[in-house]
Structure formats: C-alpha cells, structure tokens
N, C-alpha and C. Protein backbone atom coordinates (compact mmCIF):
# COMPACT_ATOMS: atom_id res chain seq x y z
N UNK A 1 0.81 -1.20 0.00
CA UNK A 1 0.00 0.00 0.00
C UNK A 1 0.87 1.27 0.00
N UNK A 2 2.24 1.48 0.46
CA UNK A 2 2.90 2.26 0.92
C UNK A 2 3.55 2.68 -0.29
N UNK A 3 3.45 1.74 -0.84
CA UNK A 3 4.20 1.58 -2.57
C UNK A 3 3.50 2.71 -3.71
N UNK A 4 2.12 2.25 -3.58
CA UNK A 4 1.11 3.27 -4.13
C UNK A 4 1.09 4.80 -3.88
N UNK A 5 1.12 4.82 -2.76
CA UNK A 5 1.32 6.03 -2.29
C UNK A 5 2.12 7.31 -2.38
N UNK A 6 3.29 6.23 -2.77
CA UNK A 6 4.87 6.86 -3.16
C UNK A 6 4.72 7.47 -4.34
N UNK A 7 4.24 6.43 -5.40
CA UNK A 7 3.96 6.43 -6.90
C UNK A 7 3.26 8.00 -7.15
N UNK A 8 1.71 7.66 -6.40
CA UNK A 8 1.29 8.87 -6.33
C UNK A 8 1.51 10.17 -6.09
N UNK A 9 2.29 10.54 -4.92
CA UNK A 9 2.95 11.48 -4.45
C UNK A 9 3.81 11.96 -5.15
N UNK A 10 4.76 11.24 -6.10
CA UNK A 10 5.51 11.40 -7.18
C UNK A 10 4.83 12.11 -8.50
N UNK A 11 4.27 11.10 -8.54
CA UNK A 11 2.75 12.02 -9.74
C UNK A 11 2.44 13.21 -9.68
N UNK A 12 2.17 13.32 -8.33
CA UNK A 12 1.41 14.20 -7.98
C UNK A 12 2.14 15.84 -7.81
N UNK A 13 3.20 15.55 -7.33
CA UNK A 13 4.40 16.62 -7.57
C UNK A 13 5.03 16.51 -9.12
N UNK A 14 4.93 15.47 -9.79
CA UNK A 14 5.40 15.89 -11.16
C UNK A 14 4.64 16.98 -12.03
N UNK A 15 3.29 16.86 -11.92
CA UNK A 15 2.13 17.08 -12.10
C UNK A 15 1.58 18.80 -11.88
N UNK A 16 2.34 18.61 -10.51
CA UNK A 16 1.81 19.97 -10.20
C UNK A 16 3.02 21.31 -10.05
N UNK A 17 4.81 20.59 -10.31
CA UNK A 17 5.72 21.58 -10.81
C UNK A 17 5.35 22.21 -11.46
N UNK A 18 4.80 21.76 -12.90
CA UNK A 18 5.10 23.11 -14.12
C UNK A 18 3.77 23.98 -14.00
N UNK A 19 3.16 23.66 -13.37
CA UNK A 19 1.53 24.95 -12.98
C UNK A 19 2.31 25.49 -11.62
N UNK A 20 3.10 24.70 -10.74
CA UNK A 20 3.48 25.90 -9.75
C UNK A 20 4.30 26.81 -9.70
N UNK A 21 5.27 26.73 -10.48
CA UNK A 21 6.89 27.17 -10.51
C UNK A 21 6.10 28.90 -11.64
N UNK A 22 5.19 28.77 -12.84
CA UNK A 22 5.03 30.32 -12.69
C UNK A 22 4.60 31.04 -11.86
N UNK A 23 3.07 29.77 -11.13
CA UNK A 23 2.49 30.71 -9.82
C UNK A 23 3.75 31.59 -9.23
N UNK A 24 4.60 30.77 -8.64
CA UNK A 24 5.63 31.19 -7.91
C UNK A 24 6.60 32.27 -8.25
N UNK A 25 6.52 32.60 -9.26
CA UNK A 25 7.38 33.65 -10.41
C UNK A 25 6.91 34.39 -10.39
N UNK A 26 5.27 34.48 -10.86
CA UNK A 26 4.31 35.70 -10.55
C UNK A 26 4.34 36.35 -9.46
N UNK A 27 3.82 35.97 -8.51
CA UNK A 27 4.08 36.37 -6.73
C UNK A 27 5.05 37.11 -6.67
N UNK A 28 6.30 36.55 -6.76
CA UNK A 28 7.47 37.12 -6.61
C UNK A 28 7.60 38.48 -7.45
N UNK A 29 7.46 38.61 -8.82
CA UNK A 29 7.56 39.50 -9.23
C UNK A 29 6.50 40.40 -8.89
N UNK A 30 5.49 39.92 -8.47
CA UNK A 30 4.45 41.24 -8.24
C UNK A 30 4.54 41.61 -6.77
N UNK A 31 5.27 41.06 -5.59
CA UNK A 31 6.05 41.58 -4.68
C UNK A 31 6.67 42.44 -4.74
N UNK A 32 8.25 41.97 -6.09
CA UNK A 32 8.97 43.28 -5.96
C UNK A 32 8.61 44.13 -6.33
N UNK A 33 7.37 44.10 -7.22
CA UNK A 33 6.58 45.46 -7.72
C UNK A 33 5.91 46.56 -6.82
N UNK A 34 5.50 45.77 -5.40
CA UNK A 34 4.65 46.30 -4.43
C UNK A 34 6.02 46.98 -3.82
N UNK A 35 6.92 46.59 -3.62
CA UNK A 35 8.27 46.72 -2.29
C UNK A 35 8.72 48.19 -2.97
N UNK A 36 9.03 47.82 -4.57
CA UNK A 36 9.55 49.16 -5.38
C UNK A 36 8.41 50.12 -5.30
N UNK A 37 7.04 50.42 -5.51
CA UNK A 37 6.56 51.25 -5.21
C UNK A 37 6.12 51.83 -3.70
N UNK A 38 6.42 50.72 -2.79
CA UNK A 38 6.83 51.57 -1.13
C UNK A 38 7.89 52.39 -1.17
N UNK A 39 8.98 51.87 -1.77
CA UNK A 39 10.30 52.45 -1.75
C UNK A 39 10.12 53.79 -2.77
N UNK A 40 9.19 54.04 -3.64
CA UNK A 40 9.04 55.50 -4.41
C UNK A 40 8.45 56.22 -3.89
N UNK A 41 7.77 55.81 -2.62
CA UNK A 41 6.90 56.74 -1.88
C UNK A 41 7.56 57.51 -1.15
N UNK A 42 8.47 56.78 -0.35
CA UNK A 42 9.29 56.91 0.90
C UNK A 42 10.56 57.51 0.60
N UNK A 43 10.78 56.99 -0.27
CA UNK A 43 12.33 58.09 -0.60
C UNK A 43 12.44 58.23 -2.21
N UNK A 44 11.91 58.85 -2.64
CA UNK A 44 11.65 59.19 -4.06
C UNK A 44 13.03 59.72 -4.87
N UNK A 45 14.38 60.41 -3.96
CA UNK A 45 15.36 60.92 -4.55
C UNK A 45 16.17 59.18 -4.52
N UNK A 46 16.00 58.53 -3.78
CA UNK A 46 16.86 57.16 -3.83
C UNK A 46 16.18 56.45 -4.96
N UNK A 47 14.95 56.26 -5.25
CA UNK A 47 14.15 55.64 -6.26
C UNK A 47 14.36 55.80 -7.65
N UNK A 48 14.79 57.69 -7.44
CA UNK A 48 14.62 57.49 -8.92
C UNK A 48 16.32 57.20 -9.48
N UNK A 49 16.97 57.47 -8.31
CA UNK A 49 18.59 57.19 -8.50
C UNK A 49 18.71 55.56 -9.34
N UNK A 50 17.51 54.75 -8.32
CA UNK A 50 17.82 53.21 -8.98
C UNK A 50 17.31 53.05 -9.92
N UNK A 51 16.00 53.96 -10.23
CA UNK A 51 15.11 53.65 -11.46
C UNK A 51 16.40 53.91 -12.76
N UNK A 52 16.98 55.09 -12.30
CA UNK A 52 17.76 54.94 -13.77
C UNK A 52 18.60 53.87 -14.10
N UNK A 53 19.32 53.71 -12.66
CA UNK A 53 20.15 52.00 -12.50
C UNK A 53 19.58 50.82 -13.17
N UNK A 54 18.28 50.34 -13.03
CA UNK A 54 17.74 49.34 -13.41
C UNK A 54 17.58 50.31 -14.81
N UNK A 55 16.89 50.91 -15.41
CA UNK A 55 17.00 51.00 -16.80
C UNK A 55 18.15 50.83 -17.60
N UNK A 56 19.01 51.53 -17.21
CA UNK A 56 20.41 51.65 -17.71
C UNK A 56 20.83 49.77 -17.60
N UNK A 57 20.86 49.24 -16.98
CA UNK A 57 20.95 47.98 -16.68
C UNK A 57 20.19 46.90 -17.38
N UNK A 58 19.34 47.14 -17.49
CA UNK A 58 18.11 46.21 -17.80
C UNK A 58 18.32 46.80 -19.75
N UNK A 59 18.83 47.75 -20.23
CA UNK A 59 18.92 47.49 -21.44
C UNK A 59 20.07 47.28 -21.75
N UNK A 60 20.96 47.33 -21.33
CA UNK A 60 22.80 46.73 -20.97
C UNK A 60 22.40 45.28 -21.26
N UNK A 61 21.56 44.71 -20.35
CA UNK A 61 21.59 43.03 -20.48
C UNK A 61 20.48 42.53 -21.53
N UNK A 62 19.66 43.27 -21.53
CA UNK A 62 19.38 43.04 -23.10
C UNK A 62 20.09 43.05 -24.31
N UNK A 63 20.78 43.94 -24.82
CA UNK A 63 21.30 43.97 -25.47
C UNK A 63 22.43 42.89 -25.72
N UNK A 64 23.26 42.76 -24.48
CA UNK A 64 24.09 41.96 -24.31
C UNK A 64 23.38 40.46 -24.51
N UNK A 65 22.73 40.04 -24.17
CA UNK A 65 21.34 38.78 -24.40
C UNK A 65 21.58 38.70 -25.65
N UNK A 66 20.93 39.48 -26.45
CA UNK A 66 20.60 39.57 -27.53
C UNK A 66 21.94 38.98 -28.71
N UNK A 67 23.18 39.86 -28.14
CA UNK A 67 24.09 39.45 -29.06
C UNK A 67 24.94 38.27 -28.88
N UNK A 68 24.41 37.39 -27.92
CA UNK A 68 24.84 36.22 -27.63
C UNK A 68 26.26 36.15 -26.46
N UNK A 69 26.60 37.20 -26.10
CA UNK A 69 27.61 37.81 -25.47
C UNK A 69 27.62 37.35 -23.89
N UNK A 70 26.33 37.49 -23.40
CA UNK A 70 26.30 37.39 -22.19
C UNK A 70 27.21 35.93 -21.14
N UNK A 71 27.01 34.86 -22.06
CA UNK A 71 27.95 33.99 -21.02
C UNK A 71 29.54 34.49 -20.33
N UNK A 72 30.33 35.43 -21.40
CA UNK A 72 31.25 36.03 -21.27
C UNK A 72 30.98 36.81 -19.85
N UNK A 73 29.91 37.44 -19.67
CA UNK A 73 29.83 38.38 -18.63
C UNK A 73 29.29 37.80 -17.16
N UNK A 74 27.98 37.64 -17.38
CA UNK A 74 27.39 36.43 -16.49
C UNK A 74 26.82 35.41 -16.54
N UNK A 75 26.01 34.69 -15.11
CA UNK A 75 25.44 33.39 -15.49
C UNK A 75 23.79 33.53 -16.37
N UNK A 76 22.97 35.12 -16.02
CA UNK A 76 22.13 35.00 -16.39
C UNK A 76 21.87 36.52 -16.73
N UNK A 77 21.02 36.93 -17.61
CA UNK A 77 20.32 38.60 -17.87
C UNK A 77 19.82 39.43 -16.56
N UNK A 78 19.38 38.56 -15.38
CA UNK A 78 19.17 39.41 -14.00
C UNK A 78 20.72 39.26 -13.69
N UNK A 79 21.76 38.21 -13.69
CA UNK A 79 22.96 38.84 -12.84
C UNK A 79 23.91 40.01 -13.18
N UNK A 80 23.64 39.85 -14.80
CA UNK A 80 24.26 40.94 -15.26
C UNK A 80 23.48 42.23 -15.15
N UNK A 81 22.12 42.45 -15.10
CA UNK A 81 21.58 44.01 -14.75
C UNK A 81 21.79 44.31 -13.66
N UNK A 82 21.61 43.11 -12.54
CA UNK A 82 22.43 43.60 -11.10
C UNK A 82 23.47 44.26 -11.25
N UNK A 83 24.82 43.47 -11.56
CA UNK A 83 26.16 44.09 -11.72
C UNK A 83 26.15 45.32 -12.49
N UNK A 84 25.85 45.80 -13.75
CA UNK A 84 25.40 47.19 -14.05
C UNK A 84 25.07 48.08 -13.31
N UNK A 85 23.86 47.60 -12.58
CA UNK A 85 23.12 48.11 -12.01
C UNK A 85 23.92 48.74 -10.55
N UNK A 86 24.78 48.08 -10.13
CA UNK A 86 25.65 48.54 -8.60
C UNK A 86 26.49 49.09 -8.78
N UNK A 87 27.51 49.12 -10.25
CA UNK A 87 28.30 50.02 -11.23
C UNK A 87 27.83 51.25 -11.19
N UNK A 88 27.01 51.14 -12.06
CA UNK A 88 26.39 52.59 -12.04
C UNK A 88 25.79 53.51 -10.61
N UNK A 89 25.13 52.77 -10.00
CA UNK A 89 24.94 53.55 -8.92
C UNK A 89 26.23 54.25 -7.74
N UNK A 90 27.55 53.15 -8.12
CA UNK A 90 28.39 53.03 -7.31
C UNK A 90 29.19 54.62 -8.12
N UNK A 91 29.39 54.68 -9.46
CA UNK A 91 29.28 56.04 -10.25
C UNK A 91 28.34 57.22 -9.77
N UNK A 92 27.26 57.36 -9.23
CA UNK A 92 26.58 57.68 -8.51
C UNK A 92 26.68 58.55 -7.36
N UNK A 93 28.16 57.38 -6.89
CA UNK A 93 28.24 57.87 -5.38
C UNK A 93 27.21 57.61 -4.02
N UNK A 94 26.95 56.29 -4.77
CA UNK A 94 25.48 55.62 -3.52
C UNK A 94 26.57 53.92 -3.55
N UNK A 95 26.93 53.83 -2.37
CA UNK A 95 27.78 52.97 -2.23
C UNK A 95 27.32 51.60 -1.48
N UNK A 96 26.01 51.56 -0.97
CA UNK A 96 25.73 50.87 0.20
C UNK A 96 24.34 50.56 -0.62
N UNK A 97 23.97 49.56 -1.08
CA UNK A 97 22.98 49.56 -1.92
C UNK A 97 22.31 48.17 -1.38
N UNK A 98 20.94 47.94 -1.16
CA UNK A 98 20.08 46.90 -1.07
C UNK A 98 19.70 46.20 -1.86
N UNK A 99 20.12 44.88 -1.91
CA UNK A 99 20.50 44.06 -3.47
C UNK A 99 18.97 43.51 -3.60
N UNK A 100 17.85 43.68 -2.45
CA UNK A 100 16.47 43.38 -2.63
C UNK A 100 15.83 44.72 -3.05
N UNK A 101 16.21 45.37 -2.95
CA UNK A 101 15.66 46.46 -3.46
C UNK A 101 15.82 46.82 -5.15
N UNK A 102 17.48 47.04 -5.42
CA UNK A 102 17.69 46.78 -6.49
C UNK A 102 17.26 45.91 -7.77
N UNK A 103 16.95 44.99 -7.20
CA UNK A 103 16.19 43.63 -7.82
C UNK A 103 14.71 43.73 -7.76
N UNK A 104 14.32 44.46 -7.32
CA UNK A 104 13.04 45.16 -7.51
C UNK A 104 12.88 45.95 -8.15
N UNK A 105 13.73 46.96 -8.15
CA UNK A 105 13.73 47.97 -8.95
C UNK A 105 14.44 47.75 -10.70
N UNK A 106 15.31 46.49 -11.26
CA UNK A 106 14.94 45.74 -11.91
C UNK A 106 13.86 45.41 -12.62
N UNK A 107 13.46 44.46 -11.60
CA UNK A 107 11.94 43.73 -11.99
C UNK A 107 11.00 44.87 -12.61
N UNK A 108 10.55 45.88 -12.23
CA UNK A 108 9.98 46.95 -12.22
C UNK A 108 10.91 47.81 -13.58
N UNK A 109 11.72 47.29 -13.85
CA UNK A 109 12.22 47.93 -15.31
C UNK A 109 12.19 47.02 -16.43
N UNK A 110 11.79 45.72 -16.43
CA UNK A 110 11.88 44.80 -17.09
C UNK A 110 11.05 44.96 -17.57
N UNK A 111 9.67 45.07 -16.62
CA UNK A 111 8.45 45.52 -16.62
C UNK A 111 7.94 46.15 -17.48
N UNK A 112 7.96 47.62 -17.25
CA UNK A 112 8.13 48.66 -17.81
C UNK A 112 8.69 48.74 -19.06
N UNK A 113 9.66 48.19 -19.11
CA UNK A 113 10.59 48.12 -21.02
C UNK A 113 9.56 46.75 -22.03
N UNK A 114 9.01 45.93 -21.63
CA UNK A 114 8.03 45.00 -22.51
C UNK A 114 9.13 44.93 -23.76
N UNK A 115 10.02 44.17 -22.87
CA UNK A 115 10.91 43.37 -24.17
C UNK A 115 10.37 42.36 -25.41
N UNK A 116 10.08 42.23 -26.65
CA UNK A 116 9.33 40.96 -27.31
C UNK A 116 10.30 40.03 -27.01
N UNK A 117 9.66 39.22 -26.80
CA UNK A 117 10.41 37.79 -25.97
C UNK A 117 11.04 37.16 -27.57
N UNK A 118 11.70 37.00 -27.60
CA UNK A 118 12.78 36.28 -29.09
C UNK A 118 13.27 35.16 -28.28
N UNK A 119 13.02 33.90 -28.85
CA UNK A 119 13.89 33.00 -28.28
C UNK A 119 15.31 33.10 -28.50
N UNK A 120 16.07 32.37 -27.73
CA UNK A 120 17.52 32.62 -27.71
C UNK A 120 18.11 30.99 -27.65
C-alpha cells in the first residue's frame, strides 16, 4: 500500500511543478513590484537614482542577451543588470545599496521596457 502512495505522491508533484513554478514567479515578481513602489513613496530621490540604474541595466543586459555575449559576462540577464546596475549607482556615489531592493527595482524595469520575448 505504501508503494502506491509513493507512486502517487511522485505524480502528484510531477504534475503539479510546471503549474506551480510560474504561480511562484508571478508572486514574486508582483512583490517586488509592491516593495519598489513603497520604496518611491518613501524616498523618491533614492528611487529614482535606482530607477535609472535598473534602466540603464536592464537594457545593458538586453542587449548583451541579444548578441549572444552574455555567457562572457554572467550566469544569467538578472545577474548581469544587477552588476550594471551597482556600477552605475556606485558612479553615482550611492555605495551601500540593497541588493532586494535593487532587484526590484529591476523587476519593475523589465516591466516597464516590454521586451518581445525572441527565443535565444
């Protein structure tokens, strides 16, 4: 009986990965969406410092995506808009930066830019 059970449970998580794993993507991104617009409320001169960060960033790793370039740089299109992204601010003269925040403020440029998805 214990055997069955296993089987099932197996199933049952095979089954229900690929419907959960966007749930789970969604959430997340519509978190950092909520966190980045607390953070524009509350300190609007820091916000828009990152907003340009994540833009400036977020079309850096596009681009870079695009021309097949990116393994050279990083493992993925968010690690490289991060790294841009702390560059530039660090140009800035904002040295102490919240890598959850940043990554929100990201997300929220990714957003915003409505890249057409091209496979790669």
């Amino acid at each position: 009986m214990s055997e069955f059970w296993e089987k099932f449970a197996m199933e049952l998580l095979l089954n229900a990965i690929p419907i959960l794993v966007p749930v789970v993507i969604a959430i997340f991104v519509n978190l950092c969406l909520t966190i980045w617009q607390k953070i524009k409320d509350r300190q609007p001169d820091i916000a828009w410092n990152m907003e340009q960060a994540a833009e400036f960033a977020v079309n850096a790793a596009e681009q870079v995506g695009l021309s097949g370039a990116l393994v050279a740089f990083a493992d993925s299109k968010l690690d490289y808009a991060i790294e841009m992204a702390q560059k530039y601010l660090e140009t800035q003269g904002i040295k102490h930066i919240d890598l959850v925040l940043l990554r929100a403020a990201i997300e929220a440029a990714v957003k915003k830019a409505d890249f057409p998805h091209a496979e790669q």
